[in-house]
C-alpha atoms as a PDB file:
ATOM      1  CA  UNK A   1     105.185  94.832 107.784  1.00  0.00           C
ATOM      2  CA  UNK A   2     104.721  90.822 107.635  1.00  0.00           C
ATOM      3  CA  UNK A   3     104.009  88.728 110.890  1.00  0.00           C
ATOM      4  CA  UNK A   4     103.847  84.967 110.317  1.00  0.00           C
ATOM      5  CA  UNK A   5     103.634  81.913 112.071  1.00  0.00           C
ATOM      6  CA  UNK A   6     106.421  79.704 110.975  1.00  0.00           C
ATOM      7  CA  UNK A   7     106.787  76.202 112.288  1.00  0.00           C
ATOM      8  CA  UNK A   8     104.867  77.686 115.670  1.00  0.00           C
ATOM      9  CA  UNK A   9     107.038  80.075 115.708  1.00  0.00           C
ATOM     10  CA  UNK A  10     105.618  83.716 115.933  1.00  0.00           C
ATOM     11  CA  UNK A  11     107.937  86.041 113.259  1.00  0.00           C
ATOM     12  CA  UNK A  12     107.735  89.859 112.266  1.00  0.00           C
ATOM     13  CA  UNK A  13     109.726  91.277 109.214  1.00  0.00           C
ATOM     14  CA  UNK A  14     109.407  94.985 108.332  1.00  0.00           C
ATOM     15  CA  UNK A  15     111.190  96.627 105.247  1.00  0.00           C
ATOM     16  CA  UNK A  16     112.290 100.331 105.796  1.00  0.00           C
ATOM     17  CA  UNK A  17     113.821 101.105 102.764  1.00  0.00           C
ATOM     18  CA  UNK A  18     117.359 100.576 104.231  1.00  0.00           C
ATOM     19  CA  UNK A  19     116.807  96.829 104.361  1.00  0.00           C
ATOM     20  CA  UNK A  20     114.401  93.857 105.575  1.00  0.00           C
ATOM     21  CA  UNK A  21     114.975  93.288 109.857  1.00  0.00           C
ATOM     22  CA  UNK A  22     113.009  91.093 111.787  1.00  0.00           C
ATOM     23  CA  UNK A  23     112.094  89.466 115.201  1.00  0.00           C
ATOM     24  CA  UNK A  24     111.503  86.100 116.428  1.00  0.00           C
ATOM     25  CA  UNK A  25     111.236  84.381 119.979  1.00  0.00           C
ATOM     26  CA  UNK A  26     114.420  82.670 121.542  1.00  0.00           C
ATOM     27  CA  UNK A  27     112.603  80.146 123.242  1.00  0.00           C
ATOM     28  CA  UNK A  28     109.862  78.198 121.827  1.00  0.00           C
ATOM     29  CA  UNK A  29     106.377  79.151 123.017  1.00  0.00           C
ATOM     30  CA  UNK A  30     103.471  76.820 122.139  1.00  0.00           C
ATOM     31  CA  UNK A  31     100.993  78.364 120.266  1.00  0.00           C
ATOM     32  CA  UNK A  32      98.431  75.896 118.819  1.00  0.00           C
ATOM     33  CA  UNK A  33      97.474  74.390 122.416  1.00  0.00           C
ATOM     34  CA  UNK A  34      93.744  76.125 122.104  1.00  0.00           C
ATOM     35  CA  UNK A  35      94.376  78.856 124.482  1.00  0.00           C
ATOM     36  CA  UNK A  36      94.438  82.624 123.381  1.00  0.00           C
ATOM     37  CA  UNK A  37      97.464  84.269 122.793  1.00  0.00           C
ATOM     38  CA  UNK A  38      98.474  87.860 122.768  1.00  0.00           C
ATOM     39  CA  UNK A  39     101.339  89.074 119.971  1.00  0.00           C
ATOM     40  CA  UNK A  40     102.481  92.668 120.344  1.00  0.00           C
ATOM     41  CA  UNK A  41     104.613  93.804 117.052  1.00  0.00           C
ATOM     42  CA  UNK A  42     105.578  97.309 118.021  1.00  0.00           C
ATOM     43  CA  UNK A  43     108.136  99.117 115.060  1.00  0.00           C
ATOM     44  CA  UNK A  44     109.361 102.468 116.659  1.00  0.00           C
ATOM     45  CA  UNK A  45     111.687 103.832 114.112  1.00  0.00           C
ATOM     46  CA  UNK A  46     114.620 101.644 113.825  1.00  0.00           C
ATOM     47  CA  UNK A  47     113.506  99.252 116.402  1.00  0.00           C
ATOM     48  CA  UNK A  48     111.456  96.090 115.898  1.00  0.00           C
ATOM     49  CA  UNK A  49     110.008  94.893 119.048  1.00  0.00           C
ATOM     50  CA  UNK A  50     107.588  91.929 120.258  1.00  0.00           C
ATOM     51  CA  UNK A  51     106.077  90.429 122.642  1.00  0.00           C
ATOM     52  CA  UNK A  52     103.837  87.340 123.229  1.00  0.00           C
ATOM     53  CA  UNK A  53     101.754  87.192 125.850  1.00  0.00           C
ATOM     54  CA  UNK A  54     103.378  89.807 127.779  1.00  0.00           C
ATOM     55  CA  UNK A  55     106.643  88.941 128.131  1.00  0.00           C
ATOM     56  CA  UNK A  56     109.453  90.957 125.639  1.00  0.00           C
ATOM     57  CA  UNK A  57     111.417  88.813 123.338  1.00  0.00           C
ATOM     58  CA  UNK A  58     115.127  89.831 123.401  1.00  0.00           C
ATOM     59  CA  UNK A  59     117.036  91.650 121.960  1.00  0.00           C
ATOM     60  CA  UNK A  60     114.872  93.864 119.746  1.00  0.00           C
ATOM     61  CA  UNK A  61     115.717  93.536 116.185  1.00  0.00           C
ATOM     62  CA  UNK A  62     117.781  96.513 114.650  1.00  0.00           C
ATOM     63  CA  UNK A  63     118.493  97.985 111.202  1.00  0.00           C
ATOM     64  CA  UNK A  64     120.055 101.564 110.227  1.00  0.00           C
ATOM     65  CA  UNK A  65     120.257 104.486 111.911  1.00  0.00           C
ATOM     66  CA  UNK A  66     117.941 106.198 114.559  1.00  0.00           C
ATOM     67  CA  UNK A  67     116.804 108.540 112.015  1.00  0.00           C
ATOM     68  CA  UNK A  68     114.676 106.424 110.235  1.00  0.00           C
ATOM     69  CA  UNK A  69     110.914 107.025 110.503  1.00  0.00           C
ATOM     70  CA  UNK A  70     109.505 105.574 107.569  1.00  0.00           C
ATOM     71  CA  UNK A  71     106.315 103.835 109.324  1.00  0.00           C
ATOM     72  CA  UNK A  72     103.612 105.062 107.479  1.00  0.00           C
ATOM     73  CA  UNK A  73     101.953 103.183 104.386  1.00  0.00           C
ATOM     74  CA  UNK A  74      99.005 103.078 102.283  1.00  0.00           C
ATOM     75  CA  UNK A  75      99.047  99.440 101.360  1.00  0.00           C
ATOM     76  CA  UNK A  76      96.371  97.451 102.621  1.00  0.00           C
ATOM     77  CA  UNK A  77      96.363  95.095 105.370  1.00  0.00           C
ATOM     78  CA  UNK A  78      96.437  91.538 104.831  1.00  0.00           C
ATOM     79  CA  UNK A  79      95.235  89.442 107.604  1.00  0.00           C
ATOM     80  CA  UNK A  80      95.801  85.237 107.414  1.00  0.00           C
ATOM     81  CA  UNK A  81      97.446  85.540 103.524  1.00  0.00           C
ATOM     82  CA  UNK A  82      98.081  87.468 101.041  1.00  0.00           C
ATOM     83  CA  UNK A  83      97.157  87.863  96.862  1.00  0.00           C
ATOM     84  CA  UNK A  84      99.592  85.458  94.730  1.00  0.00           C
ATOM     85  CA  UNK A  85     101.060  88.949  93.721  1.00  0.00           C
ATOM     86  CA  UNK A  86     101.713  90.433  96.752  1.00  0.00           C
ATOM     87  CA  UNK A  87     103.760  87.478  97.753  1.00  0.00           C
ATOM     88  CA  UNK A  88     107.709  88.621  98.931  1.00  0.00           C
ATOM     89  CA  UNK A  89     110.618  86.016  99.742  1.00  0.00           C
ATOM     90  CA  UNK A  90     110.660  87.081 103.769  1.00  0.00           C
ATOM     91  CA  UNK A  91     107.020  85.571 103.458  1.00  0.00           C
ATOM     92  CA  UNK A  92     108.074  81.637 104.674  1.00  0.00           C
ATOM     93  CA  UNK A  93     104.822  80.492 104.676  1.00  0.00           C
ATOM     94  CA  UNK A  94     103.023  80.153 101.439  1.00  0.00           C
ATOM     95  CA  UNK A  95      99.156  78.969 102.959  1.00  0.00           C
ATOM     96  CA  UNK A  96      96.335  80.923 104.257  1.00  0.00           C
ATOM     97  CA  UNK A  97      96.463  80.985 108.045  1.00  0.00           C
ATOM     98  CA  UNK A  98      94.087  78.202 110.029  1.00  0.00           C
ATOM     99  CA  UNK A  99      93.245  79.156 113.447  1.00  0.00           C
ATOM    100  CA  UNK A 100      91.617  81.990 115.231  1.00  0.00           C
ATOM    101  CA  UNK A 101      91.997  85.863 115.970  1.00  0.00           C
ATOM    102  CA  UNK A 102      90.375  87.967 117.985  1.00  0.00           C
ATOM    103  CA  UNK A 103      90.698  91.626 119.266  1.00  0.00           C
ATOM    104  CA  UNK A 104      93.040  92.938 116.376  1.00  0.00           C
ATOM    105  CA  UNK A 105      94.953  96.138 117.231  1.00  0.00           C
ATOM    106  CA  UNK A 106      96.755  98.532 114.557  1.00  0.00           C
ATOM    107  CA  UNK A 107      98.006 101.452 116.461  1.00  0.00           C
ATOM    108  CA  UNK A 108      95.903 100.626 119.387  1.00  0.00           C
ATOM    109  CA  UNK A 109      92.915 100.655 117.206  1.00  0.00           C
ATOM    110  CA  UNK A 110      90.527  97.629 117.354  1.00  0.00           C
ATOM    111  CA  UNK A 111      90.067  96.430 113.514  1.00  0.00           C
ATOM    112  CA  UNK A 112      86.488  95.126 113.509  1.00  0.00           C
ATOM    113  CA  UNK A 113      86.521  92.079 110.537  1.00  0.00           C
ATOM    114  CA  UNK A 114      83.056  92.533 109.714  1.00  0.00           C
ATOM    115  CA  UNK A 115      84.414  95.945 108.039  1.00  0.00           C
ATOM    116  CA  UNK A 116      87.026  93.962 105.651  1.00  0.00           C
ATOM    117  CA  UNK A 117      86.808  94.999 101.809  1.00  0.00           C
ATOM    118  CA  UNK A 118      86.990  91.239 100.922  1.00  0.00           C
ATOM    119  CA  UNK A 119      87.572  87.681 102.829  1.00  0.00           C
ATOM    120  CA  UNK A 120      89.274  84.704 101.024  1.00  0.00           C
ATOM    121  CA  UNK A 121      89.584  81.044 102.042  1.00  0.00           C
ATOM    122  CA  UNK A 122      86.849  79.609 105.002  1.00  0.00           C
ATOM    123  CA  UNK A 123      86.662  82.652 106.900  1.00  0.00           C
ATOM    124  CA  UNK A 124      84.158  82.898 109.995  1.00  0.00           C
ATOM    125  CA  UNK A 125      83.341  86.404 111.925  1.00  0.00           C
ATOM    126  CA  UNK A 126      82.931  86.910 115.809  1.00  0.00           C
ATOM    127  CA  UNK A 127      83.126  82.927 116.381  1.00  0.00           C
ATOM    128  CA  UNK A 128      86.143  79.920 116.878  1.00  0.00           C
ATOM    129  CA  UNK A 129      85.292  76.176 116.501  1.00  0.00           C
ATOM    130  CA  UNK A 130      87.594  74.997 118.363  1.00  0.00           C
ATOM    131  CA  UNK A 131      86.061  76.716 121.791  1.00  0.00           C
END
């Protein structure tokens, strides 16, 4: 499971073992204009889905039959980058994220960044410089 933002551009890829689908918006929404933003990545068997602040992109993205339900994993989650080795070609964008996050949901459960096994790059906890 890989979201990204790509040229502003908000994009989910998941690999199911059938093949690599993903999800992007249609229309362009802007967001770097320092307001907060909320990006909903649901995967629900075959189905990707998305939305950004509320409102569904269209059409959901697709890939094999409604059989599959191959969600689980026990890699770890990468938030802002990834290792050098971890790296995959449906990752676009080869620098550490700059910007800010807040309230992180996996499976409706807040992830709390003061628990993280390791940081990388100029990360700062519970705070945004550009507020």
């Amino acid at each position: 499971f890989l979201i990204q933002l790509v040229n502003g551009t908000v994009v989910a890829h998941v690999q199911n073992g059938v093949g690599v689908f993903s999800i992007q918006p249609n229309e362009k929404h802007e967001l770097c204009d320092g307001q907060w933003h909320n990006i909903e990545v649901t995967k629900a068997k075959n189905v990707l889905m998305m939305k950004v602040d509320q409102k569904d992109v269209t059409p959901p993205a697709r890939v094999g039959d409604r059989s599959d339900d191959k969600t689980d994993t026990n890699d770890p989650l990468y938030v802002g980058g990834v290792p050098d080795d971890m790296k995959t070609k449906e990752l676009v964008v080869k620098e550490t994220y700059v910007g800010c996050m807040r309230n992180l949901k996996v499976n409706d459960i807040d992830q709390d960044f003061r628990k993280a096994e390791r940081f990388s790059g100029g990360v700062i906890i519970d705070t945004c410089p550009t507020n």
